[in-house]
N, C-alpha and C. Protein backbone atom coordinates (compact mmCIF):
# COMPACT_ATOMS: atom_id res chain seq x y z
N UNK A 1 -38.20 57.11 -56.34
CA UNK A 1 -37.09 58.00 -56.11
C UNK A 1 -37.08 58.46 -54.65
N UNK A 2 -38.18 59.10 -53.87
CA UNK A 2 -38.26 59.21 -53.01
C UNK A 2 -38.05 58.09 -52.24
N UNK A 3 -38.39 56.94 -51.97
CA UNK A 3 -38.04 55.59 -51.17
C UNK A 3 -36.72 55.25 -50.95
N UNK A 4 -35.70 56.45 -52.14
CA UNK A 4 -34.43 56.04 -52.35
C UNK A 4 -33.73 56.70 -51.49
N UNK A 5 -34.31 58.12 -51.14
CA UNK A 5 -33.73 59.37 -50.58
C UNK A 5 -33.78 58.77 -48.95
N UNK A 6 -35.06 58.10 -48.82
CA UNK A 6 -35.33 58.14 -47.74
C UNK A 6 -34.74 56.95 -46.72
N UNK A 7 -33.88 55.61 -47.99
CA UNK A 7 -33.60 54.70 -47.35
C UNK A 7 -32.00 55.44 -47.37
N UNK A 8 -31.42 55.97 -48.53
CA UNK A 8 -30.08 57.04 -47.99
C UNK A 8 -30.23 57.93 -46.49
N UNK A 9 -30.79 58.32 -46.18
CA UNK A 9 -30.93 58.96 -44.60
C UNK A 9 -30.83 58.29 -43.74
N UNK A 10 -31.86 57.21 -43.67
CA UNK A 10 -31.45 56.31 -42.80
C UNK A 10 -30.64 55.67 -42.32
N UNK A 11 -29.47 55.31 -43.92
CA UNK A 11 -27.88 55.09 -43.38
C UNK A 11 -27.38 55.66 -43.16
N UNK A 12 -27.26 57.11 -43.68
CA UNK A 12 -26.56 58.07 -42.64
C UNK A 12 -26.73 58.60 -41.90
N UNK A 13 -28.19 58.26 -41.29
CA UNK A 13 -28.32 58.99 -39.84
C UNK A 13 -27.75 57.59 -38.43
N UNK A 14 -28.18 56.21 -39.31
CA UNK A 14 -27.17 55.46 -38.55
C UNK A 14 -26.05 55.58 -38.28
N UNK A 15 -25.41 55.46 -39.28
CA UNK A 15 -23.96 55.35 -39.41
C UNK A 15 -23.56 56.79 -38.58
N UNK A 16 -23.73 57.83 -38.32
CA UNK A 16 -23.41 59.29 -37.39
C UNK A 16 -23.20 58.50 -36.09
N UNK A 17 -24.27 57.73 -35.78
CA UNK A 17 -24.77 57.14 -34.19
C UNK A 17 -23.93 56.26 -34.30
N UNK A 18 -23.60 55.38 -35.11
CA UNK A 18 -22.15 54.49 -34.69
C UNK A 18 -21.46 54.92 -34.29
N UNK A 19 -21.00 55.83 -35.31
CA UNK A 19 -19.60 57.08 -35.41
C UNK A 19 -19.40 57.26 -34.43
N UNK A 20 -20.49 57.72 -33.11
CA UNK A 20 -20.43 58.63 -32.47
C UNK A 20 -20.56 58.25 -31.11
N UNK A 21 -21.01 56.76 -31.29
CA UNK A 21 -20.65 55.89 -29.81
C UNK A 21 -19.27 55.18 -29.86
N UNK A 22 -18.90 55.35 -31.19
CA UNK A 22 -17.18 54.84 -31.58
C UNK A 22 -16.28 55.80 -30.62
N UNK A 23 -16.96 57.02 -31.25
CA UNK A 23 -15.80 58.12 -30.31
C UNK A 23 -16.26 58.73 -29.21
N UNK A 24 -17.08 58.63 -28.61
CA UNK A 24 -17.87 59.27 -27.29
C UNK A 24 -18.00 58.09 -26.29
N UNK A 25 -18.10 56.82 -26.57
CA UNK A 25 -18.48 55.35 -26.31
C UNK A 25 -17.46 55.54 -24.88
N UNK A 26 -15.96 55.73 -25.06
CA UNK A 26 -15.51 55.32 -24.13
C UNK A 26 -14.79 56.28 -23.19
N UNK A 27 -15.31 57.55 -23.75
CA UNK A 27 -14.87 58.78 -22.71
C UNK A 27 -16.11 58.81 -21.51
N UNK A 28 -17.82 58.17 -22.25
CA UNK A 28 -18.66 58.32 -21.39
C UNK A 28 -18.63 56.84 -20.16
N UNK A 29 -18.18 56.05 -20.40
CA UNK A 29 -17.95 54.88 -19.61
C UNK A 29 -16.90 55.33 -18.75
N UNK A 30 -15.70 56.01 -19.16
CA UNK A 30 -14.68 56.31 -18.04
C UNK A 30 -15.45 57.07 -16.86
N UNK A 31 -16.51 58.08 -16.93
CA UNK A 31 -17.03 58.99 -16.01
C UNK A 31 -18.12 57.78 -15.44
N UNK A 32 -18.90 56.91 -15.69
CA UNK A 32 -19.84 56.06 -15.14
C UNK A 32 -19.45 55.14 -14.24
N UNK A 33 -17.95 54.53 -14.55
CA UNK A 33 -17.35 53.65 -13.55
C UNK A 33 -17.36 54.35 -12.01
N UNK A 34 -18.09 53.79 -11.03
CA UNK A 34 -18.29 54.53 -9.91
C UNK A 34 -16.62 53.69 -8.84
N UNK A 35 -16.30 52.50 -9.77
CA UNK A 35 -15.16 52.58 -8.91
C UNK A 35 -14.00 52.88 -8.71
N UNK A 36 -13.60 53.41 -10.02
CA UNK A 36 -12.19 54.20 -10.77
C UNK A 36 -12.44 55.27 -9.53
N UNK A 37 -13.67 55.81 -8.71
CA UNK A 37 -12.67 57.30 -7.90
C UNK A 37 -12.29 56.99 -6.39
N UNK A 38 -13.75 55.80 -6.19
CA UNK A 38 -13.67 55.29 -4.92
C UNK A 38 -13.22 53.75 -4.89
N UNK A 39 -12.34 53.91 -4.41
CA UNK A 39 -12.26 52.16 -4.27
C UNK A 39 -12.51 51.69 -2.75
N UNK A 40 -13.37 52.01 -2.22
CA UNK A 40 -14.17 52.08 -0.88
C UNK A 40 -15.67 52.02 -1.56
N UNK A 41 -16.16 51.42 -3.07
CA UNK A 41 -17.55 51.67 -3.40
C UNK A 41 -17.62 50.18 -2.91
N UNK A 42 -18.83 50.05 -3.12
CA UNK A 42 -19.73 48.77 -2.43
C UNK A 42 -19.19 47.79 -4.22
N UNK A 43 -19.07 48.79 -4.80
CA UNK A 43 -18.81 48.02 -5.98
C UNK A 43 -17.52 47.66 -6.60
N UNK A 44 -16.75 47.40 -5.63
CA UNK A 44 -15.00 48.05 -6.06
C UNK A 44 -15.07 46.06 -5.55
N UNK A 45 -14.14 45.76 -6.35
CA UNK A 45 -13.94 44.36 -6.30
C UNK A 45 -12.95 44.01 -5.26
N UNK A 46 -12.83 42.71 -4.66
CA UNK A 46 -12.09 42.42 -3.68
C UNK A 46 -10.83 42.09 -4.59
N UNK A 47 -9.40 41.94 -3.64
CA UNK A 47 -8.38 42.11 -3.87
C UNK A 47 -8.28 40.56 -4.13
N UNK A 48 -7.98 39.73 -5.14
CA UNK A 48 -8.24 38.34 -5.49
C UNK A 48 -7.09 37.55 -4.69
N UNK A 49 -7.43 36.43 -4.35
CA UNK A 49 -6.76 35.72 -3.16
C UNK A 49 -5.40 34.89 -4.25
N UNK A 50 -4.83 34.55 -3.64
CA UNK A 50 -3.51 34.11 -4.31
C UNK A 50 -3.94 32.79 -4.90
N UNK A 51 -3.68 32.22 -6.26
CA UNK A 51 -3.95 30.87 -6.68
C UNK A 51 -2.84 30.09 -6.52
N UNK A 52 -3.33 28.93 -5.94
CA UNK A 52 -2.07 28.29 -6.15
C UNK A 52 -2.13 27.00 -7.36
N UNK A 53 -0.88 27.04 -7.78
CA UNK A 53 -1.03 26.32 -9.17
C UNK A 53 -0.76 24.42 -9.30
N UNK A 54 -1.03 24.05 -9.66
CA UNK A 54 -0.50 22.66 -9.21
C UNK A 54 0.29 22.56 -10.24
N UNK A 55 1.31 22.37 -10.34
CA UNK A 55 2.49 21.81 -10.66
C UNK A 55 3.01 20.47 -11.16
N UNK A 56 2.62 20.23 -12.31
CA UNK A 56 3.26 18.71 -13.16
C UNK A 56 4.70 18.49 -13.16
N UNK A 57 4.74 17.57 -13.27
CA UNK A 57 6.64 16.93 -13.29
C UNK A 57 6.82 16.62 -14.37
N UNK A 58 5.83 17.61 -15.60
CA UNK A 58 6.74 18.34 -16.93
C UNK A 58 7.97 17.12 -17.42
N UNK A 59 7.10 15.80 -17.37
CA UNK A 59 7.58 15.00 -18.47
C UNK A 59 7.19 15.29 -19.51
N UNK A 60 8.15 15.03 -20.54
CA UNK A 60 7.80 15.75 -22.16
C UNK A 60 6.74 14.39 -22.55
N UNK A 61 6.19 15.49 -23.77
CA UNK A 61 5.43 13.98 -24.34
C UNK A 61 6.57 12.89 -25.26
N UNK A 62 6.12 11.72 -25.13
CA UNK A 62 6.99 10.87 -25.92
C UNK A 62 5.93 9.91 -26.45
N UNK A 63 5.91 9.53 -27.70
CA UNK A 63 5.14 8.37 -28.99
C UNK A 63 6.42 7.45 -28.74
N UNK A 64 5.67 6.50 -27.74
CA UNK A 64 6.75 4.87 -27.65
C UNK A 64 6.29 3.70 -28.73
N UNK A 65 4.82 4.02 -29.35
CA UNK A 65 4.50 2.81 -29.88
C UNK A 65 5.05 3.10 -31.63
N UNK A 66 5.62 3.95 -31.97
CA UNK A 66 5.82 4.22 -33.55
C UNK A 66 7.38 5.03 -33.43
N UNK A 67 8.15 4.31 -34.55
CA UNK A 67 9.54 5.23 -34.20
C UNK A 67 9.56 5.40 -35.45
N UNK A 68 10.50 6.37 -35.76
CA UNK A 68 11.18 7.07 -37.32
C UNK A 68 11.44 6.14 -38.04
N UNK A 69 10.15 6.23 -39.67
CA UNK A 69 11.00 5.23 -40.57
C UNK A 69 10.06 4.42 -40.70
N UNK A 70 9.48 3.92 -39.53
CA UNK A 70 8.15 2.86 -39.34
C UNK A 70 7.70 2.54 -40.56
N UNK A 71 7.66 1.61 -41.10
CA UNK A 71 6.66 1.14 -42.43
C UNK A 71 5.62 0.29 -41.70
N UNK A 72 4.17 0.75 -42.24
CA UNK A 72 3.08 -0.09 -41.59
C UNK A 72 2.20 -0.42 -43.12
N UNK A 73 1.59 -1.09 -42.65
CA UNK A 73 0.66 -1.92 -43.68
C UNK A 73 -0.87 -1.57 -43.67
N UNK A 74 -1.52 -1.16 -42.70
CA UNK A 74 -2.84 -0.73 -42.37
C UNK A 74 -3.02 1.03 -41.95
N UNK A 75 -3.82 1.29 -43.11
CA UNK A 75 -4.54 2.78 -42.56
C UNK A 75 -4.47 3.52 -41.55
N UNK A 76 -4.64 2.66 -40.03
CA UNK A 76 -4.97 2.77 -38.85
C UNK A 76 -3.90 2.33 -37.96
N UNK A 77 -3.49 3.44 -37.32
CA UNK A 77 -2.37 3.07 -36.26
C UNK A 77 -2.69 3.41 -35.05
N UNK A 78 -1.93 2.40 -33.88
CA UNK A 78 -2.33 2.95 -32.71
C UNK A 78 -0.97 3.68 -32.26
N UNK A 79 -1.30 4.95 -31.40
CA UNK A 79 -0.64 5.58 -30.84
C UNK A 79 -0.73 5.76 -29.52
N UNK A 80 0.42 5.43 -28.99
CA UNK A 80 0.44 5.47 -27.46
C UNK A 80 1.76 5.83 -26.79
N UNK A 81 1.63 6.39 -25.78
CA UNK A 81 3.31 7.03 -25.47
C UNK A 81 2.69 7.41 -23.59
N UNK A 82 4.02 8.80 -23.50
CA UNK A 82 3.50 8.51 -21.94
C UNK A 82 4.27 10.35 -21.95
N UNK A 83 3.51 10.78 -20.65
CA UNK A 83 3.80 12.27 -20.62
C UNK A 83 3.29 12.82 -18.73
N UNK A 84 2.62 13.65 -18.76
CA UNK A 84 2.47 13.72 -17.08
C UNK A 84 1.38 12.97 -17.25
N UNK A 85 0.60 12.69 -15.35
CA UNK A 85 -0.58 12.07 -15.88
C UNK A 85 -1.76 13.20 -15.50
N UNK A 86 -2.47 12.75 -16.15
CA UNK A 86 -4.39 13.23 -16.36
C UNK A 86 -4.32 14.34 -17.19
N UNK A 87 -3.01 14.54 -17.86
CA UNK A 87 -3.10 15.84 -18.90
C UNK A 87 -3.89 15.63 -20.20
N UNK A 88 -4.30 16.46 -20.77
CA UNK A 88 -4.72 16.38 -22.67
C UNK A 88 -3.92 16.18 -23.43
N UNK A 89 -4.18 15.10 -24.48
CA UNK A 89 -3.00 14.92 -25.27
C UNK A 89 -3.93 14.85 -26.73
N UNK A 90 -3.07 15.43 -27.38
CA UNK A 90 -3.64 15.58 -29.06
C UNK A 90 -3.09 14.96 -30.00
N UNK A 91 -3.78 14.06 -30.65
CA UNK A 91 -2.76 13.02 -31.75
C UNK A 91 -3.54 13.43 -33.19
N UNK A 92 -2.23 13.97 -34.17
CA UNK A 92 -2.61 14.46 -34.93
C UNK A 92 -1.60 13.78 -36.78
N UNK A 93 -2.48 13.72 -37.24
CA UNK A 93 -1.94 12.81 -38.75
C UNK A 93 -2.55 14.06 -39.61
N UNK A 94 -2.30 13.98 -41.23
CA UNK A 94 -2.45 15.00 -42.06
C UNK A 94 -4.08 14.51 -42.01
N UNK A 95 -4.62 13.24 -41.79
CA UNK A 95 -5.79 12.78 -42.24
C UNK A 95 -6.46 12.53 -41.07
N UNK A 96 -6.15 12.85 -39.67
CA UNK A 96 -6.94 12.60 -39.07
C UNK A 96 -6.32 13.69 -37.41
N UNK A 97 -7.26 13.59 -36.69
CA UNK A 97 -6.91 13.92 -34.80
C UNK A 97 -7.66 13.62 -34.27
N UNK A 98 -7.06 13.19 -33.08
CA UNK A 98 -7.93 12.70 -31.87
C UNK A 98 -7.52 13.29 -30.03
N UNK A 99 -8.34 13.11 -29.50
CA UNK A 99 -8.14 14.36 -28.37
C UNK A 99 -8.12 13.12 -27.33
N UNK A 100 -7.62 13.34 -26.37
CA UNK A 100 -7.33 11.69 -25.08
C UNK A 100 -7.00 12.71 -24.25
N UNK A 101 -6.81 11.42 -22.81
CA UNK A 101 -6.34 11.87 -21.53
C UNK A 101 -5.06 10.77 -21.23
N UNK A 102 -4.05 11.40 -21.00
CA UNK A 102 -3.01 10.49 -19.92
C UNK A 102 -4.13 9.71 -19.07
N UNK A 103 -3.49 8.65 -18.62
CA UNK A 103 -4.15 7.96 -17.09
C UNK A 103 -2.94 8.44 -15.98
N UNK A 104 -3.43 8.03 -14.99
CA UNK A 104 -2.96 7.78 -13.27
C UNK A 104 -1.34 7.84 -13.40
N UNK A 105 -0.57 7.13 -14.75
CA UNK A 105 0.59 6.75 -15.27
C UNK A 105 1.33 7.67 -15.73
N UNK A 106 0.61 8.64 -16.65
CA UNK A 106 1.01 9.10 -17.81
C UNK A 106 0.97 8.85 -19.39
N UNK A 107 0.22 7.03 -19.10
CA UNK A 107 0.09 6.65 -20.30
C UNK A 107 -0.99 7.09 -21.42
N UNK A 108 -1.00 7.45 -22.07
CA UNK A 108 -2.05 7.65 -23.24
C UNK A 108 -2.16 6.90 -24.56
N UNK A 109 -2.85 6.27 -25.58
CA UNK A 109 -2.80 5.63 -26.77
C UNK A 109 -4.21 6.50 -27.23
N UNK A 110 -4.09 6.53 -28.69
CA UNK A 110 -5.05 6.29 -29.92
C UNK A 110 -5.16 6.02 -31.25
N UNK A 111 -6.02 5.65 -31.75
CA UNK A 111 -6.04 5.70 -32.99
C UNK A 111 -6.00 5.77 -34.28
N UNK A 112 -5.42 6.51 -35.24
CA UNK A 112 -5.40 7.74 -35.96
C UNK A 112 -5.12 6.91 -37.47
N UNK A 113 -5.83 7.71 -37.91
CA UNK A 113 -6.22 7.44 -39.86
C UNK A 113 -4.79 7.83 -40.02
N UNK A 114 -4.16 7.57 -41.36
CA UNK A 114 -2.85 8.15 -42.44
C UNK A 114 -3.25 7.62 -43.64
N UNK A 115 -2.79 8.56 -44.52
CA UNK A 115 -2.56 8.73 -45.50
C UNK A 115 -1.49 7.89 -45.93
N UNK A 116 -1.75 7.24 -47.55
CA UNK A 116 -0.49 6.00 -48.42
C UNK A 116 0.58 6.84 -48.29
N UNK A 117 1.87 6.47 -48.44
CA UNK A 117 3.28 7.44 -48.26
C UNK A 117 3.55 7.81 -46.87
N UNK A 118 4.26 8.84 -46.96
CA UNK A 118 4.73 9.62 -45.52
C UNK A 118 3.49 10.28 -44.86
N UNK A 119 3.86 10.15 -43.67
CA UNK A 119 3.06 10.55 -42.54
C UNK A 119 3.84 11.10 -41.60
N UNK A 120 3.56 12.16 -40.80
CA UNK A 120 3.90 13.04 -39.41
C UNK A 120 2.67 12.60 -38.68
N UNK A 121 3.29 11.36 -37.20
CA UNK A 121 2.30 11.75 -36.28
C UNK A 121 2.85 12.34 -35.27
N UNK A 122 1.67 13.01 -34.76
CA UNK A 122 2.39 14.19 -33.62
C UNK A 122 1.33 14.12 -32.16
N UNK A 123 1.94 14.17 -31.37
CA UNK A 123 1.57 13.75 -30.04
C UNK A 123 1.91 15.25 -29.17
N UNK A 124 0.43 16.19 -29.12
CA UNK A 124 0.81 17.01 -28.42
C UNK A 124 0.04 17.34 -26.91
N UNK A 125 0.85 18.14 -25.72
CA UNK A 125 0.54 18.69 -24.62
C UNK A 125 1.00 19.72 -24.24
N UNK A 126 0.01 20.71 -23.10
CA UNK A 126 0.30 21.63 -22.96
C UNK A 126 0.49 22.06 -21.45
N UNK A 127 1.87 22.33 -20.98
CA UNK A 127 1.95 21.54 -19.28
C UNK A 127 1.21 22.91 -18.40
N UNK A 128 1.52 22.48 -17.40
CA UNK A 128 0.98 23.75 -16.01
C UNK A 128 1.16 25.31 -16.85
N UNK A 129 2.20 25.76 -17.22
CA UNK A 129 3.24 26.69 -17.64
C UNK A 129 2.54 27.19 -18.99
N UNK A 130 1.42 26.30 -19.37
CA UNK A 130 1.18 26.59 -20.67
C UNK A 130 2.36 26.38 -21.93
N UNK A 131 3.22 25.49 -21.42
CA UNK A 131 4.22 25.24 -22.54
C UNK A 131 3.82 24.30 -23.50
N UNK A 132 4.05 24.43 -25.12
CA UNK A 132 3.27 23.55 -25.83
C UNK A 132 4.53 22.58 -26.01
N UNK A 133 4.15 21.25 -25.66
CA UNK A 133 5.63 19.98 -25.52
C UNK A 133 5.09 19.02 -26.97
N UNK A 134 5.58 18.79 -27.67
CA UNK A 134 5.80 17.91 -29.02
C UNK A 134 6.30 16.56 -29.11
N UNK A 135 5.55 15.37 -29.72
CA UNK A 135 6.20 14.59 -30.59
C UNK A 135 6.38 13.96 -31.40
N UNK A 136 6.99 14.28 -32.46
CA UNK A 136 6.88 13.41 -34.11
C UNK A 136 7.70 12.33 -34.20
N UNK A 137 6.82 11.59 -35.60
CA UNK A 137 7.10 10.50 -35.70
C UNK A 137 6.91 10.26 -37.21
N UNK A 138 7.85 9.78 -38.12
CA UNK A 138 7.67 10.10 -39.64
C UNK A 138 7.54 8.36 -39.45
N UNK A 139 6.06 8.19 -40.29
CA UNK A 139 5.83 6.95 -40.90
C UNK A 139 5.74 6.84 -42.38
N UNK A 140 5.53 5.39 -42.47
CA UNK A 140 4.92 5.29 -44.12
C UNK A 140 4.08 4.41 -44.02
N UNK A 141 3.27 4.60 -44.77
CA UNK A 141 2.03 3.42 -45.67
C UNK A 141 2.25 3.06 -46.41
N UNK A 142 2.58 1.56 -46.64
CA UNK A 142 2.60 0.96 -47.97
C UNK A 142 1.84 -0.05 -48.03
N UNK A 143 0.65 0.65 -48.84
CA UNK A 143 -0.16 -0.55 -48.89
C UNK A 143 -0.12 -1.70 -50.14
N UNK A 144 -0.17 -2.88 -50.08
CA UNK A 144 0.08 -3.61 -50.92
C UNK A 144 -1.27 -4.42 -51.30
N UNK A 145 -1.28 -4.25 -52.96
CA UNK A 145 -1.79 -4.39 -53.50
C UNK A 145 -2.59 -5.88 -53.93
């Protein structure tokens, strides 16, 4: 009984000290920052230099090797299309993804497992801008028996 009392205290003398760096935690950090009064401290960060961004010619992605409708015969398709170059491109099936690079071109191809029936493959990138650019492609599998 006693072992019981004594492991109850212990959580609540923890749990106070959470509590209490929950709500004290960040009124005492505002007073410690020595550079919030001086920004002349040895510790006050420099004023960050301008980045400059490099800039793609934000060709969309496009899947040239598979068009809408496609009936294929094998599991395994290759995918290849073309978008800026040296970007990441993500090729994605319900059953499978694979991660590539454009070349020098823009060109990229891979791989990718599907599933018997309909399939979405999707060919994605994400340009300078962080814009996410798309492209689908509804196949089928019919495999014969």
């Amino acid at each position: 009984m006693g072992e019981k009392f004594f492991t109850a205290g212990i959580g609540i003398i923890l749990g106070v000290i959470i509590a209490a760096g929950i709500f004290f935690g960040p009124r005492l950090l505002a007073k410690v920052n020595p550079t919030q009064d001086n920004p002349l401290s040895p510790l006050a960060s420099p004023t960050p230099a301008p980045v400059s961004v490099i800039s793609l010619d934000n060709r969309p992605v496009v899947i040239t090797s598979l068009s809408d409708g496609q009936i294929v015969r094998e599991k395994t398709v290759e995918v290849s299309g073309k978008t800026s170059p040296g970007i990441a491109v993500t090729l994605t099936t319900s059953a499978d993804e694979q991660f590539t690079k454009s070349d020098n071109d823009g060109n990229f191809s891979g791989k990718l497992k599907i599933d018997e029936g309909e399939n979405t493959v999707v060919a994605a990138v994400t340009d300078g801008r962080g814009t996410l650019q798309i492209d689908r492609k509804q196949i089928i599998l019919e495999v014969s028996e």
